[in-house]
Protein backbone atom coordinates (compact mmCIF):
# COMPACT_ATOMS: atom_id res chain seq x y z
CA UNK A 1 65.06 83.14 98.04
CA UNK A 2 65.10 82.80 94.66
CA UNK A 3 67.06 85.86 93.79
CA UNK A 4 69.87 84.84 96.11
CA UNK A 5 70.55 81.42 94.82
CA UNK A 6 72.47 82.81 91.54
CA UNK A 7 74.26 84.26 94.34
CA UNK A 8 75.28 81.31 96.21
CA UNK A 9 75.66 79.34 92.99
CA UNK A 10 77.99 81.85 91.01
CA UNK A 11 80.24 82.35 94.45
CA UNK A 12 80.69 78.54 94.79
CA UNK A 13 81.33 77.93 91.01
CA UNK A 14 84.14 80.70 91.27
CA UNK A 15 84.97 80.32 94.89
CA UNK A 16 84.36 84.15 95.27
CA UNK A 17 83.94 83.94 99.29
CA UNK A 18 85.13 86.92 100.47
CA UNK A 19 89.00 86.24 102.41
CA UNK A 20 89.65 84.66 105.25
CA UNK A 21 93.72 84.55 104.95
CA UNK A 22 96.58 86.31 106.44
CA UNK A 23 95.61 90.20 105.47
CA UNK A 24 91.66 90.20 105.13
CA UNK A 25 88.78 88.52 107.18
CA UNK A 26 85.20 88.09 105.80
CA UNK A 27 83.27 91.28 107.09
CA UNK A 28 79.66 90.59 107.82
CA UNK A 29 77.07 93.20 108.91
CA UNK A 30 77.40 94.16 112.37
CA UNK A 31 75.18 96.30 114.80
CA UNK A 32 75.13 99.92 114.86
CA UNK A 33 78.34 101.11 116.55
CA UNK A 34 80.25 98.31 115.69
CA UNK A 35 83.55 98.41 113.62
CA UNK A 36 83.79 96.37 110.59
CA UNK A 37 87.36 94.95 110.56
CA UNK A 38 89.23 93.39 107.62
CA UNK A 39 92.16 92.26 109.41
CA UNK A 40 90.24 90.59 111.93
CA UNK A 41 89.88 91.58 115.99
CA UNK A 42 93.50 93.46 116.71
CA UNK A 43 95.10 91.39 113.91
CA UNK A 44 97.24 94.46 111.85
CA UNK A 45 97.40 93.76 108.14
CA UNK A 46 100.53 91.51 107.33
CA UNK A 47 103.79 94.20 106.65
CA UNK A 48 104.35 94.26 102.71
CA UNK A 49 100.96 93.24 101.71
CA UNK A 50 98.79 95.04 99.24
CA UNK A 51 96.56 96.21 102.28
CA UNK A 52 99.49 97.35 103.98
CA UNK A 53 98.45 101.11 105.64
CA UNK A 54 102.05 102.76 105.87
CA UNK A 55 102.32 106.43 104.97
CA UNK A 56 105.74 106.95 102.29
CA UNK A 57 108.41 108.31 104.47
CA UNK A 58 108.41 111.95 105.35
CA UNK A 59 104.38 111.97 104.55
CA UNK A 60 102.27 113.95 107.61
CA UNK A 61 98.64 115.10 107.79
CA UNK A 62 97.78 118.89 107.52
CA UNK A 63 94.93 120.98 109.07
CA UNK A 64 91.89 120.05 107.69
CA UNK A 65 91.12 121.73 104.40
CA UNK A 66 87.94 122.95 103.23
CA UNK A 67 86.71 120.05 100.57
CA UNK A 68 83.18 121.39 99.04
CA UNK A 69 80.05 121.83 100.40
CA UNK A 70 78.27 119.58 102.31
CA UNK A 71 76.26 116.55 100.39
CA UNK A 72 72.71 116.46 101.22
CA UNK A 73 72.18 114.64 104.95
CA UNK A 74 69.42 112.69 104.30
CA UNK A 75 68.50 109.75 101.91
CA UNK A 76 65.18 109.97 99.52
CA UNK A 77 63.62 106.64 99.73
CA UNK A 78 62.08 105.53 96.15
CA UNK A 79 58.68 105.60 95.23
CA UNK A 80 56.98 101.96 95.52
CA UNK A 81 57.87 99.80 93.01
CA UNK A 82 60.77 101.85 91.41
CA UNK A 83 64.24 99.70 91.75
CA UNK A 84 67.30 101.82 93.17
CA UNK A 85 69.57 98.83 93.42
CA UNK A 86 72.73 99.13 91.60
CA UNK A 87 75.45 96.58 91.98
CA UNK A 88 78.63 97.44 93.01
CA UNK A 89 81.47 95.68 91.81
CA UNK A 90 85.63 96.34 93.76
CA UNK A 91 88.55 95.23 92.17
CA UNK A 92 92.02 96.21 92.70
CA UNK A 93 95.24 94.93 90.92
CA UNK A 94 94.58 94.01 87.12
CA UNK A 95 97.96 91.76 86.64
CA UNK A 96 99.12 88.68 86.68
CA UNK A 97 100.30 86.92 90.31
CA UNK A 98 101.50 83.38 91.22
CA UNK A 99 98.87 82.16 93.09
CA UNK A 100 101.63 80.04 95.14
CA UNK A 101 103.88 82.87 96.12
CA UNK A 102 101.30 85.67 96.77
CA UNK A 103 97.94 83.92 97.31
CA UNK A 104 96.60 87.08 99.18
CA UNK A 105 97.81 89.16 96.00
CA UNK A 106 96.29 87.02 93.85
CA UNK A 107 92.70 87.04 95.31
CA UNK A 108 92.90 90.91 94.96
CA UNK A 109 93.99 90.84 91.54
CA UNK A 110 92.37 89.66 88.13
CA UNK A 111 94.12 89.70 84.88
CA UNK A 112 93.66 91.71 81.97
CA UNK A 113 91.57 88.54 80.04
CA UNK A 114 89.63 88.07 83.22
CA UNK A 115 88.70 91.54 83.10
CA UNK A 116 87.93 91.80 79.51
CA UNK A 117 85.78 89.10 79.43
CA UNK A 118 83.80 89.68 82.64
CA UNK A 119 83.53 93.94 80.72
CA UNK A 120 83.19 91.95 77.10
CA UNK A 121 80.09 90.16 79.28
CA UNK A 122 78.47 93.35 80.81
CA UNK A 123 77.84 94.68 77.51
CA UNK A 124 76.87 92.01 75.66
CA UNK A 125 73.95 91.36 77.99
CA UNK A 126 73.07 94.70 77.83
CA UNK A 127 74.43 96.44 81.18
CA UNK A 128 75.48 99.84 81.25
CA UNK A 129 77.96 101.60 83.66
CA UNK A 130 77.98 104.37 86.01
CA UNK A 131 80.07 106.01 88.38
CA UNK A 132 79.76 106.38 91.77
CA UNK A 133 78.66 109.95 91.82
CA UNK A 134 75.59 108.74 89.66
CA UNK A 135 74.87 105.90 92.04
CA UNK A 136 74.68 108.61 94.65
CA UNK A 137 72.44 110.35 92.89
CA UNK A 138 69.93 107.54 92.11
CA UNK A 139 70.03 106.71 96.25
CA UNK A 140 70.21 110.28 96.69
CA UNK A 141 66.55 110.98 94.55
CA UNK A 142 68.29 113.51 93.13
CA UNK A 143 69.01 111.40 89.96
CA UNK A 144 68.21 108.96 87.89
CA UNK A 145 67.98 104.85 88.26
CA UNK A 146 69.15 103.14 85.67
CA UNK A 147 67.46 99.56 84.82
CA UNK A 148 70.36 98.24 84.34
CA UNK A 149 73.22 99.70 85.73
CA UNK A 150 76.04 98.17 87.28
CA UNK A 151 79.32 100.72 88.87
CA UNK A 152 82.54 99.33 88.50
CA UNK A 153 85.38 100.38 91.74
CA UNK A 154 88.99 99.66 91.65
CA UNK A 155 90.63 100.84 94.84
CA UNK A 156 93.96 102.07 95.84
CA UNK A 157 95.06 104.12 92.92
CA UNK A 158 98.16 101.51 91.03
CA UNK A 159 99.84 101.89 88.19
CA UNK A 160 97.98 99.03 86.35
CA UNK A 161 94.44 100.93 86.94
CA UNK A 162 95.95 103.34 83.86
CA UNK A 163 97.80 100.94 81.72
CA UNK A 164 95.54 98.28 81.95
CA UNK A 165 92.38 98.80 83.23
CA UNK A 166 91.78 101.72 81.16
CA UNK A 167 92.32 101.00 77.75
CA UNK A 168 90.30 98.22 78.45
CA UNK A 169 86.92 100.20 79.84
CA UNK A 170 87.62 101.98 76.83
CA UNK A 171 87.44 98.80 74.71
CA UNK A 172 84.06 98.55 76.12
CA UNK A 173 82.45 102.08 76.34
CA UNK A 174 82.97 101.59 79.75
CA UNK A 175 83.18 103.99 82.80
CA UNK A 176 84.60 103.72 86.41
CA UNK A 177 85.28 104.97 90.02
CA UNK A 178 88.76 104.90 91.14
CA UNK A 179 89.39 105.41 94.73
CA UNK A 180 92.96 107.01 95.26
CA UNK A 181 95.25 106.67 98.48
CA UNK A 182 96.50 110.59 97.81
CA UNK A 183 99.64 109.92 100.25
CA UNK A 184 100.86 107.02 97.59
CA UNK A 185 100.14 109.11 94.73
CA UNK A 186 103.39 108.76 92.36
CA UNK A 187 104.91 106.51 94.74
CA UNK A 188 106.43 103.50 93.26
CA UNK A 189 103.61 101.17 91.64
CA UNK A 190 100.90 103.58 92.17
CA UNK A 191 99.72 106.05 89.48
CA UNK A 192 101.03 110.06 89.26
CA UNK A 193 98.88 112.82 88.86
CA UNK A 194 99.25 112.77 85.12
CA UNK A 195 97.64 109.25 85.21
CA UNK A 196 94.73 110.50 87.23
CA UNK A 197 94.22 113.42 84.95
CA UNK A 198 94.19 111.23 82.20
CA UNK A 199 91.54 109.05 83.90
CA UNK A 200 89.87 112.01 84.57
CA UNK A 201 89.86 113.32 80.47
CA UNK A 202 88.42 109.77 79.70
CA UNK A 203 85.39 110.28 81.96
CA UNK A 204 86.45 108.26 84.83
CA UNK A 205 85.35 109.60 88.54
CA UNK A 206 88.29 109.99 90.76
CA UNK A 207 87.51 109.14 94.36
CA UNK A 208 89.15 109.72 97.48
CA UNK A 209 90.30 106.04 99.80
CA UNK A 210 92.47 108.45 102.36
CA UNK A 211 95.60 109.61 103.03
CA UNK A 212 97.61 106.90 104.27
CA UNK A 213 95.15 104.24 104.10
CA UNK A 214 94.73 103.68 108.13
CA UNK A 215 92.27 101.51 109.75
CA UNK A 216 90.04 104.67 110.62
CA UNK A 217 88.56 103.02 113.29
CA UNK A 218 91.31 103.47 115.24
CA UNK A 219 91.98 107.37 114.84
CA UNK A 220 92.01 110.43 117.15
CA UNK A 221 88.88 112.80 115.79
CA UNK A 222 91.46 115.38 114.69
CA UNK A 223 93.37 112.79 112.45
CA UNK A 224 90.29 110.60 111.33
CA UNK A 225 88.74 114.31 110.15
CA UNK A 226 92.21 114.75 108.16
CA UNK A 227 92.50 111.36 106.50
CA UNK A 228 88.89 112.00 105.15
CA UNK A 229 88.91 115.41 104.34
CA UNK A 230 92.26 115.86 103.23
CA UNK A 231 92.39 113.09 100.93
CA UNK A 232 89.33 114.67 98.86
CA UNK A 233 90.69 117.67 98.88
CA UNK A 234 94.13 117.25 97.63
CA UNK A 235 92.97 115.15 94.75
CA UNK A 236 90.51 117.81 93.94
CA UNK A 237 92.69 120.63 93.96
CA UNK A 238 95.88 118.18 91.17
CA UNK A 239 92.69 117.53 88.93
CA UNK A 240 90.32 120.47 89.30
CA UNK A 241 87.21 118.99 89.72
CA UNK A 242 85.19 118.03 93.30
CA UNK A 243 85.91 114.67 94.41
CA UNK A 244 82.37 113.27 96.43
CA UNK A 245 82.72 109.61 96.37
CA UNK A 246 84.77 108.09 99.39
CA UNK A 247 85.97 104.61 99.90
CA UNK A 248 87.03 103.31 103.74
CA UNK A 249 90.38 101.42 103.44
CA UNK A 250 90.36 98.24 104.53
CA UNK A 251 86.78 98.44 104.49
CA UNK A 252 86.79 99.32 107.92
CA UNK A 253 84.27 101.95 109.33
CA UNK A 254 81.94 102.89 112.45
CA UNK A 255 79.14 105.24 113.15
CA UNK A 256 81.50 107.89 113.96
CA UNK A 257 83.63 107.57 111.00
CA UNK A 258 80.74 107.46 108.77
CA UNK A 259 79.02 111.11 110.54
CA UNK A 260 82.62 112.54 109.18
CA UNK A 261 82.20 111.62 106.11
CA UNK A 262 79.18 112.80 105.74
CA UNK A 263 80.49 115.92 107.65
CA UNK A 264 83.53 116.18 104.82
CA UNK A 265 81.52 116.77 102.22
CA UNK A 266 81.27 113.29 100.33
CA UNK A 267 77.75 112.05 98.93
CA UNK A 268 79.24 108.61 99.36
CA UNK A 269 81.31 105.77 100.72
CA UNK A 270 81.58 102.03 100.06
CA UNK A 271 82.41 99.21 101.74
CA UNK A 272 83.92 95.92 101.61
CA UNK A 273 80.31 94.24 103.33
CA UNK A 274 79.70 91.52 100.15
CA UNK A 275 75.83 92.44 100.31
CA UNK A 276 73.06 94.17 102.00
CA UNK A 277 70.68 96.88 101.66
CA UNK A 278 71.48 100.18 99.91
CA UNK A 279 69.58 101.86 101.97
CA UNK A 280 72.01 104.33 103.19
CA UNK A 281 75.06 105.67 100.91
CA UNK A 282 77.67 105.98 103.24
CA UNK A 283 77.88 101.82 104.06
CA UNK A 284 77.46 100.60 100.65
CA UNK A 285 77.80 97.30 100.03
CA UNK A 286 79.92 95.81 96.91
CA UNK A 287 80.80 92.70 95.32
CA UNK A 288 84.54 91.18 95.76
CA UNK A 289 85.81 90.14 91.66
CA UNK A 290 88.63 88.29 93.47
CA UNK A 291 91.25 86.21 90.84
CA UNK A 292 89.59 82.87 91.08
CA UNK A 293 86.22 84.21 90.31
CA UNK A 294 85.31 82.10 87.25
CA UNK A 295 83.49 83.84 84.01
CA UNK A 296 80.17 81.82 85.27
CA UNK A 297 80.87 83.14 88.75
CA UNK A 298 80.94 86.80 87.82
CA UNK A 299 78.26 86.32 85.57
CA UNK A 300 75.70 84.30 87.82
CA UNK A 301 76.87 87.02 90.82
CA UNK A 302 75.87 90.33 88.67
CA UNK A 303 72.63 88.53 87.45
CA UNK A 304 71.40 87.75 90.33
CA UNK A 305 71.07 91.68 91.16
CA UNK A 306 70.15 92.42 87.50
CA UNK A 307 68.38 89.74 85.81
């Protein structure tokens, strides 16, 4: 109990609850089988919001590729004792929104001081970060477990993720996981391929968030196999390295959608669940930095996973 009252006291202090508003729901762990649903029970996301899942015009989906072999199918528990928890923070937009006229915008996006203090914070009190691929590893067994590691996400691949969030990781000695819609890629507020290479050269992972950023729940096999697979693949083949990490839009996923991701080649996929176990890493959990997450908040929230 005493580990999750940091918890409950930083998401108070910077009212960090995960959304209940016109695009996103709070998800909470549900049985085996059972979709996990962002825009709440046959609710679609609100047309023109961040979370919105339309393809650009003219985009289709092509026969599955191959991606790269397949990850390793089962998980390596830890030895007694040994800690494999590594916190998992998501972001999106780094900007600044009017809270008034875009409050949903607003809760998915922090500004660049938010973000350099909350990075600023990380390192003074001694955290280091990884990328996803590492975390993978560590749940994997097949490498290490940082004492103190903490992987920083920002979905959906915009523009600000290179002009913003960057330099500012680099400020830090920072690195990150960036989870790319490859249908949007050098669509209008979204970053090109030279961005992602660029992300790439400064050691960020490049991960793979879909094609068209569908509620994959909802998908024919054939299609749901395309979203996933093609998504890796295309990004892998524009920056010439394997893409393994995998993010479900909207946070939405089942049992079947998880088996192809597994199937596609990925040693990972997050979620949008706030907390829980680690225990398998295809529904990892991460931690919302929403825009009226307070420097306390964010602080009390990652210390209460890493003292």
């Amino acid at each position: 109990m005493k580990r999750w009252l940091p918890v409950l006291l930083g998401l108070i202090l910077g009212a960090a609850l995960v959304l209940i508003s016109a695009g996103e729901q709070e998800v909470r762990i549900a049985p085996p089988g059972v979709v996990h649903n962002l825009a709440g029970p046959g609710g679609p996301v609100p047309a023109g919001s961040p979370r919105e899942a339309l393809a650009p015009a003219g985009a289709q989906l092509q026969p599955l590729p191959t991606l790269m072999p397949l990850a390793a199918a089962g998980f390596s528990p830890a030895p007694a004792g040994e800690r494999r928890y590594i916190p998992i923070l998501m972001y999106h937009y780094v900007r600044y929104v009017d809270r008034a006229a875009d409050p949903l915008g607003y809760s998915l996006s922090v500004t660049p001081e938010q973000l350099d203090g909350q990075l600023a914070w990380l390192k003074a009190a001694g955290y280091e970060t990884v990328r996803m691929d590492a975390v993978a590893a560590c749940l994997h067994g097949s490498g290490p477990c940082p004492a103190r590691a903490v992987a920083l996400t920002f979905d959906d691949g915009y523009m600000d993720a290179y002009t913003t969030a960057l330099p500012l990781l680099q400020r830090h000695g920072f690195v990150a996981t960036f989870y790319i819609v490859s249908g949007f890629v050098g669509q209008p507020g979204y970053m090109g391929w030279a961005e992602l290479r660029a992300l790439r050269d400064a050691g960020m992972e490049i991960g793979a968030h879909s094609v068209t950023h569908p509620d994959l729940t909802t998908l024919g096999l054939e299609e749901l196999r395309a979203q996933v697979g093609q998504s890796g693949a295309a990004i892998a083949a524009e920056i010439g390295q394997p893409v393994v990490s995998f993010c479900y839009p909207g946070g939405r996923f089942s049992d079947t959608v998880v088996a192809v991701t597994r199937e596609a080649g990925y040693n990972s996929a997050t979620t949008t669940i706030p907390d829980g176990p680690q225990a398998d890493p295809f529904t990892l959990p991460r931690l919302r930095i929403a825009g009226d997450l307070s420097q306390e908040g964010f602080q009390g929230m990652v210390a209460a996973y890493l003292p």
